[in-house]
Protein backbone atom coordinates (compact mmCIF):
# COMPACT_ATOMS: atom_id res chain seq x y z
CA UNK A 1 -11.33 -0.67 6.18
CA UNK A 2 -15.24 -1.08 7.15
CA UNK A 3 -16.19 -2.20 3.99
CA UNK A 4 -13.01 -4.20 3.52
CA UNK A 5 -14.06 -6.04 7.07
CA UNK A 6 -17.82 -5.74 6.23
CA UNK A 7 -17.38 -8.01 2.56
CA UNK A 8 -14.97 -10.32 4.47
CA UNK A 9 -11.98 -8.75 2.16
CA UNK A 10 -8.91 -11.51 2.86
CA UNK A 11 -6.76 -8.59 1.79
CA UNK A 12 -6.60 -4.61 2.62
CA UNK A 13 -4.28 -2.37 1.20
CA UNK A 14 -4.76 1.55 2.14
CA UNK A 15 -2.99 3.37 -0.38
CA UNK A 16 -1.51 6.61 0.12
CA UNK A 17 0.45 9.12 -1.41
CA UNK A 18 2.96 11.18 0.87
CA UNK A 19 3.00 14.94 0.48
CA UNK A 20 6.10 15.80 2.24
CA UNK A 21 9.47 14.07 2.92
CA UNK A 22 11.82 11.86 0.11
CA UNK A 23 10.76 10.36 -2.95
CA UNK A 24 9.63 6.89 -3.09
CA UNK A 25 7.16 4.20 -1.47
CA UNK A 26 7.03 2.80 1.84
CA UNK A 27 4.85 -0.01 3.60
CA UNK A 28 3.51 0.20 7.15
CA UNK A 29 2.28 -2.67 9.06
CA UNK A 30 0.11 -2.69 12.04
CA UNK A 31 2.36 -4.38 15.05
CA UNK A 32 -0.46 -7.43 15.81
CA UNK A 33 -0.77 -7.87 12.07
CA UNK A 34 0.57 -11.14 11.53
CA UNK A 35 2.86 -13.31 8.91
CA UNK A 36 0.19 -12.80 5.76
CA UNK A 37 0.38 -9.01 6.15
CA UNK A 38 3.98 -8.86 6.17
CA UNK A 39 4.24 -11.37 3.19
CA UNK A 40 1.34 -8.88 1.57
CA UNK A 41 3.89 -5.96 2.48
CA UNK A 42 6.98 -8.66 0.88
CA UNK A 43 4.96 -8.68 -2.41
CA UNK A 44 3.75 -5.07 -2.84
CA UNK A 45 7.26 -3.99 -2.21
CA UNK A 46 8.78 -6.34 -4.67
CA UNK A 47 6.41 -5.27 -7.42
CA UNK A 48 7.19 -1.54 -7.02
CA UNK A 49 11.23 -2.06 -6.52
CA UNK A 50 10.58 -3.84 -10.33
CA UNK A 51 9.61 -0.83 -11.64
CA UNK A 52 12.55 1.20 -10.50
CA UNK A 53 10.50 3.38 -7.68
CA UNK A 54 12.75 3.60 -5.09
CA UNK A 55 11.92 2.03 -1.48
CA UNK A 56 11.76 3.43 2.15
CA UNK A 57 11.06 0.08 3.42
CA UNK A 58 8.31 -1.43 5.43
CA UNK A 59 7.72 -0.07 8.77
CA UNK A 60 5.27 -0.93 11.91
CA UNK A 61 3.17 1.58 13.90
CA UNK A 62 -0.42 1.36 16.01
CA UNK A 63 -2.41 2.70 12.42
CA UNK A 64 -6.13 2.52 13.47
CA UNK A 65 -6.90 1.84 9.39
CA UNK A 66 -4.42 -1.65 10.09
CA UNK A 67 -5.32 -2.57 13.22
CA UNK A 68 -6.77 -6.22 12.98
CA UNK A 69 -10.09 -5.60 14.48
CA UNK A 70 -10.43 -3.07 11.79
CA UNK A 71 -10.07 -5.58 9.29
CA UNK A 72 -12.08 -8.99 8.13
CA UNK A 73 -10.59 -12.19 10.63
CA UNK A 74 -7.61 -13.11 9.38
CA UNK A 75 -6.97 -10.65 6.67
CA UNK A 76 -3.44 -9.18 5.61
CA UNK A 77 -3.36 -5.90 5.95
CA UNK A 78 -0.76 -2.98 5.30
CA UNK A 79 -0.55 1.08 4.37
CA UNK A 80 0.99 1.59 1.18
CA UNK A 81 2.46 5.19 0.71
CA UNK A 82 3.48 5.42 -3.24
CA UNK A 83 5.57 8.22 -3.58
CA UNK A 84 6.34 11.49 -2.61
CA UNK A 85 3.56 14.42 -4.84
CA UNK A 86 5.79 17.09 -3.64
CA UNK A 87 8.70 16.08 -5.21
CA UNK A 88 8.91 16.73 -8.56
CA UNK A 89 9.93 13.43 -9.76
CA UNK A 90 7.75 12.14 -7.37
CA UNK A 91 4.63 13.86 -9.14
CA UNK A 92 6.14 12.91 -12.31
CA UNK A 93 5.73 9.21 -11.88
CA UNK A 94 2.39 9.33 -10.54
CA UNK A 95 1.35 10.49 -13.92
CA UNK A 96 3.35 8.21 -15.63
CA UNK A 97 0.56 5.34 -17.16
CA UNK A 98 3.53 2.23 -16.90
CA UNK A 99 4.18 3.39 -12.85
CA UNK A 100 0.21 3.86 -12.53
CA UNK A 101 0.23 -0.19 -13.98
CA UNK A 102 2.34 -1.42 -10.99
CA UNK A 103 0.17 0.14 -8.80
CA UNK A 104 -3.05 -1.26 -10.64
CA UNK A 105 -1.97 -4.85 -10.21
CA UNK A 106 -2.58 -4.74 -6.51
CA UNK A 107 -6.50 -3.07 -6.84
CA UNK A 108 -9.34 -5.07 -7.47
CA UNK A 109 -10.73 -5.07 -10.99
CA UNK A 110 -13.79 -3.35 -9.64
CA UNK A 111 -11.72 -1.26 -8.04
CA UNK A 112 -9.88 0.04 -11.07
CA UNK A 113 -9.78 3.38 -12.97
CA UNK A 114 -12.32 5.21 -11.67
């Protein structure tokens, strides 16, 4: 989030990957975060449900990472958790190169692959 706020970054997605609990991704929003991040949260959620990963929905708690003085003035902001690594299908698809696509197109290009 520093360097996010540092660069002026109109746009912060922490992305996560859950180790226990069900299968599938969920969104968390900070409470004070505004319209933009829950449109941001709208989007990402779209994009994954298009691929077939099944959704938990998007949630708000107090996250330090999303709270707006964390972040750049005015920038959406949300906590992505893709999937579940200790489920089995869960692991599965986070090997899988089309599901690793979907969660490309939200990553900047420098960013990417590395």
């Amino acid at each position: 989030a520093s360097v996010a706020r540092q660069h002026g970054a109109p746009v912060f997605v922490s992305l996560h990957a859950n180790n226990a609990g069900p299968t599938g991704s969920e969104l968390w929003l900070h409470p004070a975060g505004g319209p933009r991040s829950l449109l941001l949260a709208r989007r990402l959620q779209s994009a994954l449900s298009a691929s077939g990963l099944p959704q938990r929905g998007i949630n708000v708690a107090d996250m330090g990472v999303l709270r707006p003085a964390a972040q750049a003035k005015g920038a959406a902001a949300c906590l992505l958790e893709v999937d579940c690594l200790a489920d089995a299908v869960g692991e599965r698809r986070s090997r899988d190169p089309a599901a690793r696509r979907v969660s490309d197109r939200g990553r900047p290009r420098s960013d990417r692959h590395r």
